[in-house]
N, C-alpha and C. Protein backbone atom coordinates (compact mmCIF):
# COMPACT_ATOMS: atom_id res chain seq x y z
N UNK A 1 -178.57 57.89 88.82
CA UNK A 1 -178.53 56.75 89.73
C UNK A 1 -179.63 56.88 90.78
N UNK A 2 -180.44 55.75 91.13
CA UNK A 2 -180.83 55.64 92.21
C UNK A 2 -180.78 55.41 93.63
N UNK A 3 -179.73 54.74 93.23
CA UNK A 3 -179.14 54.29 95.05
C UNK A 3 -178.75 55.62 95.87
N UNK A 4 -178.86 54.97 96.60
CA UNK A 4 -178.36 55.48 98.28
C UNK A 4 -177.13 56.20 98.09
N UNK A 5 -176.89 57.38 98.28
CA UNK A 5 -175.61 58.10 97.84
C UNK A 5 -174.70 58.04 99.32
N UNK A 6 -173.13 58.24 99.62
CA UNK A 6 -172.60 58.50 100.43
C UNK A 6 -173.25 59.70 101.40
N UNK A 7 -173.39 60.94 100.02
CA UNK A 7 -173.74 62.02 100.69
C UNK A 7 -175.15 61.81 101.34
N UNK A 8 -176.03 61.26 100.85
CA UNK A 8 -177.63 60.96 101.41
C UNK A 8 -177.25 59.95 102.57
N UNK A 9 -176.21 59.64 102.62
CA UNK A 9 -176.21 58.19 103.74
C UNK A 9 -175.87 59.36 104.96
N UNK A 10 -175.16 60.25 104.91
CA UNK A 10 -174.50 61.14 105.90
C UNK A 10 -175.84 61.98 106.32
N UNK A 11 -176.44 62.83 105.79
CA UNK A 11 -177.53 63.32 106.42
C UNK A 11 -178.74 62.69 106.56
N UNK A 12 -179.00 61.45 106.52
CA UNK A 12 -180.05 60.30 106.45
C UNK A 12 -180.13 60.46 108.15
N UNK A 13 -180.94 61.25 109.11
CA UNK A 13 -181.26 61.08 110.18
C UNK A 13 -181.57 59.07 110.77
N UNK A 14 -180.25 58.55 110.75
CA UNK A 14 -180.78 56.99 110.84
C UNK A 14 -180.88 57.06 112.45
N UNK A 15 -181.93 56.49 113.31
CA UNK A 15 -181.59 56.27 114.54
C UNK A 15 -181.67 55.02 115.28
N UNK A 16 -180.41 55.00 116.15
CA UNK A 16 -179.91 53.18 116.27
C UNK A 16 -180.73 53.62 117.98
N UNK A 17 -181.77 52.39 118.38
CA UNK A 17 -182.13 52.68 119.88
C UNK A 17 -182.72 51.38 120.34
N UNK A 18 -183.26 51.23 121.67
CA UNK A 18 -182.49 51.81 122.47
C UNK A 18 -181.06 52.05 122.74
N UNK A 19 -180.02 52.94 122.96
CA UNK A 19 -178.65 52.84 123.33
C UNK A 19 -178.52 53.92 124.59
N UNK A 20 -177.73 52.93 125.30
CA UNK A 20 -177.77 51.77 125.40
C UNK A 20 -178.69 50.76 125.35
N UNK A 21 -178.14 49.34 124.92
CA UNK A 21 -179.09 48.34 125.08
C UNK A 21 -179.48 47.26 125.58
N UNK A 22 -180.26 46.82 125.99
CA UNK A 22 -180.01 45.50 126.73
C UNK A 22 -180.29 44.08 125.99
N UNK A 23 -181.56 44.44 125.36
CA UNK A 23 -181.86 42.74 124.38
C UNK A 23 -182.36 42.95 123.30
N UNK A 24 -182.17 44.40 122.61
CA UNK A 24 -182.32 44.76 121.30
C UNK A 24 -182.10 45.81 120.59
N UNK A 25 -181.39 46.29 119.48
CA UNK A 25 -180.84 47.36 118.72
C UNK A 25 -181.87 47.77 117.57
N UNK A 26 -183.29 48.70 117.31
CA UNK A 26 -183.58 49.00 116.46
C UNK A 26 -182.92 49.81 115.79
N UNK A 27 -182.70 49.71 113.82
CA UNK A 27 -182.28 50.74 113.51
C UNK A 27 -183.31 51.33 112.33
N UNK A 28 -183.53 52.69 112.54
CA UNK A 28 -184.42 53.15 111.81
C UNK A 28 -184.43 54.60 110.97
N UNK A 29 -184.98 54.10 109.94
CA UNK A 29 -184.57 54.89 108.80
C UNK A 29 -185.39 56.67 109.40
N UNK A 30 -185.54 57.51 108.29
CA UNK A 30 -186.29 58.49 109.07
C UNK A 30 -188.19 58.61 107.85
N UNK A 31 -187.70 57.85 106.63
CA UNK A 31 -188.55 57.49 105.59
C UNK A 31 -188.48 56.22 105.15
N UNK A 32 -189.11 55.95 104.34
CA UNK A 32 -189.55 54.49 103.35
C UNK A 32 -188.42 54.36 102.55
N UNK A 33 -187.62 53.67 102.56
CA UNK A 33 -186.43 53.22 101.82
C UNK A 33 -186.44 52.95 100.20
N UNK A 34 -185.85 53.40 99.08
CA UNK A 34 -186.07 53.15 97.95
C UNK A 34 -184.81 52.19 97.46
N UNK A 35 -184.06 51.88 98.00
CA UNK A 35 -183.07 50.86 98.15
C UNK A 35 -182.68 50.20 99.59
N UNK A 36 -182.61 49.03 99.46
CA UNK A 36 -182.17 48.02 100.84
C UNK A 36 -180.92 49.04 101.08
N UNK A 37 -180.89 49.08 102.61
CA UNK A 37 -179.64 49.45 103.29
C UNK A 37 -179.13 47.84 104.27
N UNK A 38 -177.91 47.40 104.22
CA UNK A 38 -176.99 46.31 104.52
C UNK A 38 -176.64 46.62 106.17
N UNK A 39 -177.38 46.36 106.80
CA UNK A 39 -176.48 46.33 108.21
C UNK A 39 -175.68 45.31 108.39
N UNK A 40 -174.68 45.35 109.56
CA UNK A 40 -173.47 44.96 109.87
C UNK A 40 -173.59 45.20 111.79
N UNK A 41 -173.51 44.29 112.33
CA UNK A 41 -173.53 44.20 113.69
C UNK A 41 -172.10 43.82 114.26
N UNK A 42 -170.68 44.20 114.49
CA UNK A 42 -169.29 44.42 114.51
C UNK A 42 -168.92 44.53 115.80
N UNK A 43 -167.81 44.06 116.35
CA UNK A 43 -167.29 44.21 117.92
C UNK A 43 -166.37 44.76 117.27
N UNK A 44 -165.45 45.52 118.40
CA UNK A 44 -164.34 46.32 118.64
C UNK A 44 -163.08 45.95 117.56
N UNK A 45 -163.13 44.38 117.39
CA UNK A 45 -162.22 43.54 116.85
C UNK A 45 -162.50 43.76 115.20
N UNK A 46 -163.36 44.12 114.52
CA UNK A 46 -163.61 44.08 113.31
C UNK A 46 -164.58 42.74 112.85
N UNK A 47 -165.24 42.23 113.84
CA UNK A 47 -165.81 40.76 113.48
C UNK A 47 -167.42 41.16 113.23
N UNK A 48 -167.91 40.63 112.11
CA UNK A 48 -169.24 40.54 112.10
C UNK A 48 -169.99 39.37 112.89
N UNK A 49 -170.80 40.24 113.85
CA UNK A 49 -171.60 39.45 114.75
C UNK A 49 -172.52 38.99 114.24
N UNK A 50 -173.50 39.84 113.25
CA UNK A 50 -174.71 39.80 112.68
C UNK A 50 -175.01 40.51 111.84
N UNK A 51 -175.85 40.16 110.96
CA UNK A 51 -176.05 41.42 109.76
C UNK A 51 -178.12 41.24 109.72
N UNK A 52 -178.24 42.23 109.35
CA UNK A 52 -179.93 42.30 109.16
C UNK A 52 -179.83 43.13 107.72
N UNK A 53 -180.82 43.59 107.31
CA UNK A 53 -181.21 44.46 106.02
C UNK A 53 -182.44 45.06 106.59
N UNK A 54 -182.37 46.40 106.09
CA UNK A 54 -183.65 47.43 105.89
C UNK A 54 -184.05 47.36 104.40
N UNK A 55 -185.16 46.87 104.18
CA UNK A 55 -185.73 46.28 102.71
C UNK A 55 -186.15 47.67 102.12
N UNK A 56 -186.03 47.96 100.98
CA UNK A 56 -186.72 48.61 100.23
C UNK A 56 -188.13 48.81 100.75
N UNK A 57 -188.98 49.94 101.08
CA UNK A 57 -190.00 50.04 101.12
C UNK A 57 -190.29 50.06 102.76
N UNK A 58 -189.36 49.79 103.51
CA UNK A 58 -188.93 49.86 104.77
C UNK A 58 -188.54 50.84 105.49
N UNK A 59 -188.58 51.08 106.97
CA UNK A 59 -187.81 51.88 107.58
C UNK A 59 -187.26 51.41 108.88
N UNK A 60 -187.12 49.80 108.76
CA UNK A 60 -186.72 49.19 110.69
C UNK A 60 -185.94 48.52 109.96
N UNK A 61 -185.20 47.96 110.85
CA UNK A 61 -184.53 46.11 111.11
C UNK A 61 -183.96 46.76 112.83
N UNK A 62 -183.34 45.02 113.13
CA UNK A 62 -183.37 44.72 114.68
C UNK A 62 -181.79 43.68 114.27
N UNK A 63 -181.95 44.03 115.03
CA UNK A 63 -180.12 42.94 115.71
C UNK A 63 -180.71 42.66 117.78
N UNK A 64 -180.84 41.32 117.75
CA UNK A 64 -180.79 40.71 119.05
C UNK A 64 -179.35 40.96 119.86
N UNK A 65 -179.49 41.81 121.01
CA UNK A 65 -178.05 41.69 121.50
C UNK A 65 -178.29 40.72 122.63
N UNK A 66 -179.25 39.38 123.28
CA UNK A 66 -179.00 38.92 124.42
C UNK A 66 -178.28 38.67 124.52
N UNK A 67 -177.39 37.97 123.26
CA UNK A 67 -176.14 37.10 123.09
C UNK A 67 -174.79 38.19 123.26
N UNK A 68 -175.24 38.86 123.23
CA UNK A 68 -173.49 40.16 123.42
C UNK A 68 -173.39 40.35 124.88
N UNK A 69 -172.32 40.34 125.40
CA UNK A 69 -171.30 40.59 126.36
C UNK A 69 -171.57 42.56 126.58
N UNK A 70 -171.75 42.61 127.98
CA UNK A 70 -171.72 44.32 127.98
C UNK A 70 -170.50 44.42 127.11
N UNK A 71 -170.70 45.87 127.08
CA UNK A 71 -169.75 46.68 126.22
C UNK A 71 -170.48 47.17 124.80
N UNK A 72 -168.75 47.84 123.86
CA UNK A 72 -169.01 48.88 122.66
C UNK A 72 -169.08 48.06 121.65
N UNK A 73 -170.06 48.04 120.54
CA UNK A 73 -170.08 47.54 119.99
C UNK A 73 -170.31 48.53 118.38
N UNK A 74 -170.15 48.54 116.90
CA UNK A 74 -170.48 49.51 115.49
C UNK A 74 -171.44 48.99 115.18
N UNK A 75 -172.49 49.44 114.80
CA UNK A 75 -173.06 49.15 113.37
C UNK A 75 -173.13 50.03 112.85
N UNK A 76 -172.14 48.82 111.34
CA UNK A 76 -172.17 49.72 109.65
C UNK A 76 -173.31 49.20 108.69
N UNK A 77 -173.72 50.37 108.53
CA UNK A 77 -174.97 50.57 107.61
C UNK A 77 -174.27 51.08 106.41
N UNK A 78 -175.08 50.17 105.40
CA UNK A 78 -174.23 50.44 103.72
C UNK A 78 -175.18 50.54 102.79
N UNK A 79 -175.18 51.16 102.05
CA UNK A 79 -176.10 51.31 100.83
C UNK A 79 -174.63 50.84 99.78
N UNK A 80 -175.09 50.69 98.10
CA UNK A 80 -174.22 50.43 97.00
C UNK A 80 -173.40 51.16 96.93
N UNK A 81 -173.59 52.57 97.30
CA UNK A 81 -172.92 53.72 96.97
C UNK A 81 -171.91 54.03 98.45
N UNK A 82 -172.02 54.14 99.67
CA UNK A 82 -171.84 54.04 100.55
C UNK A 82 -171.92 53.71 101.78
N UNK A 83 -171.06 54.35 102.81
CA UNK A 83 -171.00 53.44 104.43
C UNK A 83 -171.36 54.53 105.64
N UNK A 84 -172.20 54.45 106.45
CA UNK A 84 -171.71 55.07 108.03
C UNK A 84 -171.55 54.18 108.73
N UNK A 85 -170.95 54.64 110.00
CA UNK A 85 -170.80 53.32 111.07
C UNK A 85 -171.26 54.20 112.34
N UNK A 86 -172.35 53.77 112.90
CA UNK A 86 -172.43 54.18 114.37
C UNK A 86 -172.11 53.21 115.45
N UNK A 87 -171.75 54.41 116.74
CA UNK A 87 -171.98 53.24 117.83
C UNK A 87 -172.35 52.87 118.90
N UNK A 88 -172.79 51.99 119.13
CA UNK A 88 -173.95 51.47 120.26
C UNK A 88 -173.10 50.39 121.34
N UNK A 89 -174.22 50.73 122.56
CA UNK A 89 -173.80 50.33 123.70
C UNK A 89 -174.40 49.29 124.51
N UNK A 90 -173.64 47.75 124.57
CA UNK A 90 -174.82 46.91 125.47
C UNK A 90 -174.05 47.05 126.63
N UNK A 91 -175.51 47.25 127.31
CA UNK A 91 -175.31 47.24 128.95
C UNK A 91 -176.65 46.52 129.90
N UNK A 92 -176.54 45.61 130.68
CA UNK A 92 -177.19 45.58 131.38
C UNK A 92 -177.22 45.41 132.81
């Protein structure tokens, strides 16, 4: 298989920044992606706020938080094979 394994999703140095944030969430791979990874932008409640994709051949995507309310907010990052969920903080 090629995809994105659970276990590769777990030591995949991904880093979500600035966090806290004020009017934007980069998340970034630590290499060039050989499968899209699925973001998921989630409040406390389980609701998807927003979703972006890290494309194949990629290592960014962005989620706009002007529109979020301070506070805790997840993003779950998914490959076919598996999920992490980190979490990030708007504050301004």
């Amino acid at each position: 298989s090629t995809s994105i394994s659970q276990e590769m999703l777990n030591d995949m140095d991904i880093s979500l920044f600035p966090n806290p944030s004020v009017d934007v969430i980069a998340v970034q791979t630590p290499g060039l992606l050989r499968d899209d990874l699925r973001l998921e932008l989630i409040d406390l409640t389980g609701r998807v706020l927003q979703t972006s994709v890290i494309e194949s051949g990629s290592t960014i995507a962005y989620f706009d938080t002007q529109p979020l309310n301070n506070g805790t907010y997840l993003v779950r990052i998914q490959s076919d094979e598996g999920q992490i969920v980190r979490k990030v903080i708007v504050a301004r």
